[in-house]
C-alpha atoms as a PDB file:
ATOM      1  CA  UNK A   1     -63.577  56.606 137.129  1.00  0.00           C
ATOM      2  CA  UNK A   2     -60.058  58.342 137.474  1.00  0.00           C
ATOM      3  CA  UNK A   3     -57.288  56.573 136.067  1.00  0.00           C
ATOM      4  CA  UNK A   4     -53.453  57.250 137.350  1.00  0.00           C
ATOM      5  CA  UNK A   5     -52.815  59.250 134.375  1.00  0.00           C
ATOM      6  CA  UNK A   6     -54.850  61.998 132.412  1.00  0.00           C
ATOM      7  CA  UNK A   7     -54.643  62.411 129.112  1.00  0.00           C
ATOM      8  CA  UNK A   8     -55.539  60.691 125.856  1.00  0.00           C
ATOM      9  CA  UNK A   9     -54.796  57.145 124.569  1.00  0.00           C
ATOM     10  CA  UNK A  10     -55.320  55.183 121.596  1.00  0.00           C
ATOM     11  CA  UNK A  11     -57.088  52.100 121.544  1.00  0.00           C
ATOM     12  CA  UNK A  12     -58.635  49.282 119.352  1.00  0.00           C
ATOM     13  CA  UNK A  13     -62.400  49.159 119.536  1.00  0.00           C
ATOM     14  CA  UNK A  14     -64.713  46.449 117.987  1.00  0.00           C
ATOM     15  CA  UNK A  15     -67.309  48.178 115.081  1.00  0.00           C
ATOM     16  CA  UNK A  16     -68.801  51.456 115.944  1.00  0.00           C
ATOM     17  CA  UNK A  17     -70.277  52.270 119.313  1.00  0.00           C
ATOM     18  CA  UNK A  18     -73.557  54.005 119.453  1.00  0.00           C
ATOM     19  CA  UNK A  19     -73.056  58.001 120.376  1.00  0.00           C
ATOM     20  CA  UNK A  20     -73.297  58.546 124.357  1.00  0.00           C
ATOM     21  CA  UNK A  21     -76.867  60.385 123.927  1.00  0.00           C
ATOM     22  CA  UNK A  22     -78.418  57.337 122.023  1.00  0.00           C
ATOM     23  CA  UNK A  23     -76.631  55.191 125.033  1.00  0.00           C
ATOM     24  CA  UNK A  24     -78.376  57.757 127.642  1.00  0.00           C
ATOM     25  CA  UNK A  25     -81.926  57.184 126.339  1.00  0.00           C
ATOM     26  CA  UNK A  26     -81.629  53.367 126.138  1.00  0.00           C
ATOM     27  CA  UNK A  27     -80.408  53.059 129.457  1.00  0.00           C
ATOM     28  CA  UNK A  28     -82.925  55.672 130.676  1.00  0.00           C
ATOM     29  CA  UNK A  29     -85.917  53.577 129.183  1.00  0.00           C
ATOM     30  CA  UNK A  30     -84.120  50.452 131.338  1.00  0.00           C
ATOM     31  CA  UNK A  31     -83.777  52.242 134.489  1.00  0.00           C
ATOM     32  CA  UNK A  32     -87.568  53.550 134.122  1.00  0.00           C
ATOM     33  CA  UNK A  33     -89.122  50.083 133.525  1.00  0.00           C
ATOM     34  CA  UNK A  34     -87.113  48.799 136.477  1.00  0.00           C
ATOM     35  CA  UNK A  35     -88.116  51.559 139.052  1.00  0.00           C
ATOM     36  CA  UNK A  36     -92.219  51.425 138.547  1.00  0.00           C
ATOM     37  CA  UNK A  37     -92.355  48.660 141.150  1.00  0.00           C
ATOM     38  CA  UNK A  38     -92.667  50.827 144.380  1.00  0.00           C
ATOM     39  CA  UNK A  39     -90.536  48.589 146.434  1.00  0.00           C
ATOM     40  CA  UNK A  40     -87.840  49.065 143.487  1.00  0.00           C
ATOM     41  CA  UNK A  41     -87.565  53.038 143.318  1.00  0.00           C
ATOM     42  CA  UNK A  42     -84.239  53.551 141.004  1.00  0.00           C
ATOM     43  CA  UNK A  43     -82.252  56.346 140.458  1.00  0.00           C
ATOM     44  CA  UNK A  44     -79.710  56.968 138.325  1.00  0.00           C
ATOM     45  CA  UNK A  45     -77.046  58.940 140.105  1.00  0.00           C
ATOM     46  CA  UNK A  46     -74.325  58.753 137.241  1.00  0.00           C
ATOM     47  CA  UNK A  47     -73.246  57.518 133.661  1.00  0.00           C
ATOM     48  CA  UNK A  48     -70.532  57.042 131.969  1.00  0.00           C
ATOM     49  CA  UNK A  49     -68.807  54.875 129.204  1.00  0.00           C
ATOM     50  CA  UNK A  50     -65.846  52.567 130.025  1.00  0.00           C
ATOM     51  CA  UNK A  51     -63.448  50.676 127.925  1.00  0.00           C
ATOM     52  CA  UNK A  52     -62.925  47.244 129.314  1.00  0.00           C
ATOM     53  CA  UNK A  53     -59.913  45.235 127.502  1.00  0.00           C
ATOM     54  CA  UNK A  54     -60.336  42.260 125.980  1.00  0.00           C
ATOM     55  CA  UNK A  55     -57.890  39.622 124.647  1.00  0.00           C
ATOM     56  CA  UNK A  56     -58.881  38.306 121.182  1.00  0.00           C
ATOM     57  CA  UNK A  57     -57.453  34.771 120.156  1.00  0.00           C
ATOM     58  CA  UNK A  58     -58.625  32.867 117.100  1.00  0.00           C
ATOM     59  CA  UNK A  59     -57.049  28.738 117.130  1.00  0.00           C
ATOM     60  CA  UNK A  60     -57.517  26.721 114.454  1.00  0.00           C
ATOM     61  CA  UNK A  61     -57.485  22.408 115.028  1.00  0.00           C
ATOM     62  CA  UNK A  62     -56.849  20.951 112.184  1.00  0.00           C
ATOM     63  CA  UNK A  63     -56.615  17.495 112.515  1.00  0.00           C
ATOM     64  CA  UNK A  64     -59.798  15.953 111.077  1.00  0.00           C
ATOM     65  CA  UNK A  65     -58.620  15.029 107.285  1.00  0.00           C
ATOM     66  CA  UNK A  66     -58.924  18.229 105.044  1.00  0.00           C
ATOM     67  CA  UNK A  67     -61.137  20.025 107.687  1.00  0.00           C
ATOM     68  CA  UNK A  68     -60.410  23.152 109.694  1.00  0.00           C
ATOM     69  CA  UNK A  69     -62.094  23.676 112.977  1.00  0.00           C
ATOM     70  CA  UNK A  70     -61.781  27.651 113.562  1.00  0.00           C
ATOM     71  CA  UNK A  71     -62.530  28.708 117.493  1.00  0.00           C
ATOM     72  CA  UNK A  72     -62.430  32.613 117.877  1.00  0.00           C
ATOM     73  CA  UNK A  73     -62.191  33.410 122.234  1.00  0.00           C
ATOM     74  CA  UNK A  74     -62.392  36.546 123.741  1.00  0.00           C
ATOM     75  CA  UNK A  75     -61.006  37.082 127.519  1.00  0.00           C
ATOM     76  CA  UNK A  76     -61.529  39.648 129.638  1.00  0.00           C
ATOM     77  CA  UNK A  77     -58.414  41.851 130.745  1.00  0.00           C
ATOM     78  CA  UNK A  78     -59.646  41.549 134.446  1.00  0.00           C
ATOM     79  CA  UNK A  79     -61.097  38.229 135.670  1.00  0.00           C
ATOM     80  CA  UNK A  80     -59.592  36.558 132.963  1.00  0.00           C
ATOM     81  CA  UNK A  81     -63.088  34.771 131.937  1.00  0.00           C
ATOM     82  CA  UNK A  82     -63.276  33.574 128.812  1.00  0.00           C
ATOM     83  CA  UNK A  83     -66.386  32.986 126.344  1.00  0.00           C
ATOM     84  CA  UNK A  84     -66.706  31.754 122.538  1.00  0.00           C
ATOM     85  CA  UNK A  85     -67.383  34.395 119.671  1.00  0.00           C
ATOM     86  CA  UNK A  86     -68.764  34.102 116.319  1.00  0.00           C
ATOM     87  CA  UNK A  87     -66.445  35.598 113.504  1.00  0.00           C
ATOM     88  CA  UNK A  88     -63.754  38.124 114.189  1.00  0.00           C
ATOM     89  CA  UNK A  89     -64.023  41.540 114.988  1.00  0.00           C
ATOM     90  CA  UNK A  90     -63.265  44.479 112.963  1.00  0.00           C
ATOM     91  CA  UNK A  91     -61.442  46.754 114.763  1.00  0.00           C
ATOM     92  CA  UNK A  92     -60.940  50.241 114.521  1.00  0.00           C
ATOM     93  CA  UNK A  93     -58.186  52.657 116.579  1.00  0.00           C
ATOM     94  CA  UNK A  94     -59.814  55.156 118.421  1.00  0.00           C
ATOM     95  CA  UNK A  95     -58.357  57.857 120.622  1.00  0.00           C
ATOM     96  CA  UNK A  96     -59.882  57.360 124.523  1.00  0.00           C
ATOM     97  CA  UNK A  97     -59.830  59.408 127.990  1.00  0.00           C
ATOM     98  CA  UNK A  98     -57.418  57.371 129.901  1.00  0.00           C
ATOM     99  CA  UNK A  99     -59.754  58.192 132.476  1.00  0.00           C
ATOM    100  CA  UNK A 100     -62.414  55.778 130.796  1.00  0.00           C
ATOM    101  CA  UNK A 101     -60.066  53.202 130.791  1.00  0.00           C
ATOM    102  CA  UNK A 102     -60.200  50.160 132.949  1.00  0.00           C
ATOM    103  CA  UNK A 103     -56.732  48.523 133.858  1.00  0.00           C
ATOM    104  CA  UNK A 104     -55.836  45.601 132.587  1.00  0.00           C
ATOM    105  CA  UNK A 105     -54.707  42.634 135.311  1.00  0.00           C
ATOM    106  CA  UNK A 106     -54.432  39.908 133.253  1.00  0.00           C
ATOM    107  CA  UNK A 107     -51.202  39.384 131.315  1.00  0.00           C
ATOM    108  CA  UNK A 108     -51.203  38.189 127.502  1.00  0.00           C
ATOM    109  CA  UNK A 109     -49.665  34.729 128.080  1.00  0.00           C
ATOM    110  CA  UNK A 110     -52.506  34.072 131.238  1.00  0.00           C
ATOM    111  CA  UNK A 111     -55.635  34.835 128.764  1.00  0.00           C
ATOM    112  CA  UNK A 112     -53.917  32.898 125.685  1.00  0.00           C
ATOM    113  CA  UNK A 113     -53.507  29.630 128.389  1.00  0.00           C
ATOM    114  CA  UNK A 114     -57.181  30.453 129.452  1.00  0.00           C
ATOM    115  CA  UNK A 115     -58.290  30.337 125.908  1.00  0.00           C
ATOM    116  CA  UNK A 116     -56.003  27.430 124.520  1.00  0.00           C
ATOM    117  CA  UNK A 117     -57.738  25.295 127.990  1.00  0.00           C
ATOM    118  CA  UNK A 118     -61.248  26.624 126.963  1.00  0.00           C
ATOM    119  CA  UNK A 119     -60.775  25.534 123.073  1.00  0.00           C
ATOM    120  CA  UNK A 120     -59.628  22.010 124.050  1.00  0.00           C
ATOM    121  CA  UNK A 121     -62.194  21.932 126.604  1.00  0.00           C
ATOM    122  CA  UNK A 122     -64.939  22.547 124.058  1.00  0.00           C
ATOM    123  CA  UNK A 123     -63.195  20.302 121.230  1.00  0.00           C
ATOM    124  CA  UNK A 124     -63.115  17.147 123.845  1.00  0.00           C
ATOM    125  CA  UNK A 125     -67.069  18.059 125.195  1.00  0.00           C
ATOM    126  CA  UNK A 126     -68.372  18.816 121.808  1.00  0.00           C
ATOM    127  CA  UNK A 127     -66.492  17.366 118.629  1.00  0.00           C
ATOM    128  CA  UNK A 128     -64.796  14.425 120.642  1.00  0.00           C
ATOM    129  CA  UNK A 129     -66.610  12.511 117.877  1.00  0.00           C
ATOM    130  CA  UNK A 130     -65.015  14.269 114.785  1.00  0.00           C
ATOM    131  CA  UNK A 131     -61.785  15.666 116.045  1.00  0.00           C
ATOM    132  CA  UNK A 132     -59.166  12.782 116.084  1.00  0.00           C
ATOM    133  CA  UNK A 133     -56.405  14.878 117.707  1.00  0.00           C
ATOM    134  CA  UNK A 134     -56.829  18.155 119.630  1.00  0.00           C
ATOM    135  CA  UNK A 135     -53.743  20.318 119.109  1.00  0.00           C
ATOM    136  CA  UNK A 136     -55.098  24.048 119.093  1.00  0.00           C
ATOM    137  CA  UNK A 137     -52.880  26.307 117.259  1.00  0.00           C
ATOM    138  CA  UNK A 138     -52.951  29.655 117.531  1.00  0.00           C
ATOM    139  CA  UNK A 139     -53.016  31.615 114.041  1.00  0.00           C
ATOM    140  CA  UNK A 140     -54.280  35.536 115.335  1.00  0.00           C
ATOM    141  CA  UNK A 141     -54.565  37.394 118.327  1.00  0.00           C
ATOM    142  CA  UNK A 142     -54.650  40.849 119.881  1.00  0.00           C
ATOM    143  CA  UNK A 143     -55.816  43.286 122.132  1.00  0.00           C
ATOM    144  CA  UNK A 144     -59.165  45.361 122.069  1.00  0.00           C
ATOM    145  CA  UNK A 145     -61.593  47.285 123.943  1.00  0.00           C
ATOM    146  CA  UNK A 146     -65.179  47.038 124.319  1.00  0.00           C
ATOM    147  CA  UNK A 147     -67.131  49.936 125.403  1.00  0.00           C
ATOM    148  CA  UNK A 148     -69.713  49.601 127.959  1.00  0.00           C
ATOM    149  CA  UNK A 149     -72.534  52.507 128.665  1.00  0.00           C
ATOM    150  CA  UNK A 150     -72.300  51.983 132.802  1.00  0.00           C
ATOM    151  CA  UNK A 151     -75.393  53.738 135.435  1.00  0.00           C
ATOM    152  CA  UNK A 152     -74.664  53.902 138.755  1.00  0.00           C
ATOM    153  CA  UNK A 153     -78.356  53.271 140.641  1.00  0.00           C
ATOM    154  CA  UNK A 154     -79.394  54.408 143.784  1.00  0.00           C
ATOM    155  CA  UNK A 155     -82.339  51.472 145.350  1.00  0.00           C
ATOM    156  CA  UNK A 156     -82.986  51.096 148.630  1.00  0.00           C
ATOM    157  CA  UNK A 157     -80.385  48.508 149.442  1.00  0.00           C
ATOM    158  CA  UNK A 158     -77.547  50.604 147.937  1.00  0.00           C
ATOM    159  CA  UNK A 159     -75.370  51.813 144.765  1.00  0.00           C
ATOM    160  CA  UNK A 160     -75.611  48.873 141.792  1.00  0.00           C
ATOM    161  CA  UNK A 161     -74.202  48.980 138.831  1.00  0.00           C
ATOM    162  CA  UNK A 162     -76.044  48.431 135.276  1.00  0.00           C
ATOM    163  CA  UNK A 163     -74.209  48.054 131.761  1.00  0.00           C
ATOM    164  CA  UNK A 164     -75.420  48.245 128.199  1.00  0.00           C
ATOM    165  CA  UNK A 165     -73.659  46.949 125.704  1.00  0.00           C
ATOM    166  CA  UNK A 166     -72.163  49.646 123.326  1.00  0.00           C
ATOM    167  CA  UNK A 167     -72.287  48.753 120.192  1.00  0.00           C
ATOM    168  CA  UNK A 168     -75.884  46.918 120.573  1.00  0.00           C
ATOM    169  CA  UNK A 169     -77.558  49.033 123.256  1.00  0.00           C
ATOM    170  CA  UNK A 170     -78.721  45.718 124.956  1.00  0.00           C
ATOM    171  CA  UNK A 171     -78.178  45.009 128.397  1.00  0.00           C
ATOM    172  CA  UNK A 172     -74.770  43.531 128.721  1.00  0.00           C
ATOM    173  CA  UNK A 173     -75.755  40.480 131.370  1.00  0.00           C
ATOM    174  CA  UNK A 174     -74.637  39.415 134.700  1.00  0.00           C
ATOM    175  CA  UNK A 175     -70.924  38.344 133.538  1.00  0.00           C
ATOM    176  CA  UNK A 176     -70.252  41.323 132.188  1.00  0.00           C
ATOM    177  CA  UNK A 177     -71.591  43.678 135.056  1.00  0.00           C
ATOM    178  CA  UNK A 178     -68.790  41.346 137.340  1.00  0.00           C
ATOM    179  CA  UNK A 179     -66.219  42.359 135.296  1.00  0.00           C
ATOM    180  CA  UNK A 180     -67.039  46.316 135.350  1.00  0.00           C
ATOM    181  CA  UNK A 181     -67.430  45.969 139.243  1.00  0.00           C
ATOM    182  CA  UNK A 182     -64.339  44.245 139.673  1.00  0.00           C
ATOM    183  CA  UNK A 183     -62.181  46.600 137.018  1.00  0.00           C
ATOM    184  CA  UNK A 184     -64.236  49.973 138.774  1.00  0.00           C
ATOM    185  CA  UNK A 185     -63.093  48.771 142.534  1.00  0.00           C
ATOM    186  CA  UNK A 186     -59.823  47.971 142.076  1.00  0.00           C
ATOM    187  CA  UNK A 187     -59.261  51.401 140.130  1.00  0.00           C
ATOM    188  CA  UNK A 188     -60.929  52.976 143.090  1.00  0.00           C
ATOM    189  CA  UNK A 189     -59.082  50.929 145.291  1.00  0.00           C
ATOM    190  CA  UNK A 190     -55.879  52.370 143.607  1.00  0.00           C
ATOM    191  CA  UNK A 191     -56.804  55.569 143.896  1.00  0.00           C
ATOM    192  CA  UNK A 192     -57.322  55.676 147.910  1.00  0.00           C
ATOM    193  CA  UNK A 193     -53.688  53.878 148.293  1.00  0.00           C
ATOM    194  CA  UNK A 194     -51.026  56.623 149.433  1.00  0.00           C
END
């Protein structure tokens, strides 16, 4: 995926990723199991890792007594979805191919709003019952990206995209796949624009 700029650039990654060759024969095992239907013939036609940023927001609501209701969100640099986490990450700086890099199209004080909404959305659903008062503060946040291991796949009705997860190995899900497609289109789109 060819990024405006060549060159190096140092980023915060969650943990350590699993080597690209260890990625290669998970995904190859994947793409296998899918393909033995013969209506489903698969091939994989190219692979790659990408670095997808992230927002990272930990808010604390502390307004029930002595107790301290900790939310850690992650949203995605792209959509701008956000989803729940359990713990924080430790992150690590690691120097990236900018080429590897997918651009980021949500600003900072869009995915904190997101998250703030999504934490008092959850407190109201879910500890409406406990929580007195829900005033989510925000005590950490940052930026990070998350590797994804990404095959393109050639099937009869045309090129699809498929995404492990890489610092698991696992299939990364529907939600993520949107995000790659949407991050790997515009970046192409870019690209075609004189």
């Amino acid at each position: 995926m060819p990024g405006e700029s060549w060159g190096e650039a140092t980023v915060r990654v969650p943990g350590i990723c699993l080597s690209p060759s260890r990625l290669r024969s998970l995904s190859e095992k994947v793409v296998r199991k899918r393909g033995r239907l013969p209506w489903c013939r698969v091939r994989c036609v190219g692979q790659e890792v990408v670095y997808v940023p992230y927002f990272y927001f930990r808010y604390v609501n502390p307004k029930h007594g002595k107790h301290f209701y900790l939310y850690d969100v992650l949203v995605d640099g792209i959509l701008g979805l956000s989803e729940f986490i359990r713990g924080s990450f430790e992150l690590k700086e690691s120097s990236v191919s900018r080429t590897l890099l997918v651009e980021r199209t949500v600003s900072q004080e869009q995915a904190e709003s997101v998250a703030k909404k999504a934490v008092q959305a959850y407190a109201l659903r879910r500890q409406s019952l406990w929580v007195k008062k829900i005033e989510a503060e925000l005590i950490e946040g940052g930026e990070l990206h998350f590797p994804y291991w990404v095959c393109y796949l050639e099937t009869p009705k045309g090129i699809e995209l498929f995404a492990l997860n890489g610092l698991t190995g696992t299939p990364a899900g529907p939600r993520p796949e949107n995000i790659l497609r949407a991050g790997i289109a515009r970046a192409e789109w870019k690209r075609d624009v004189p």
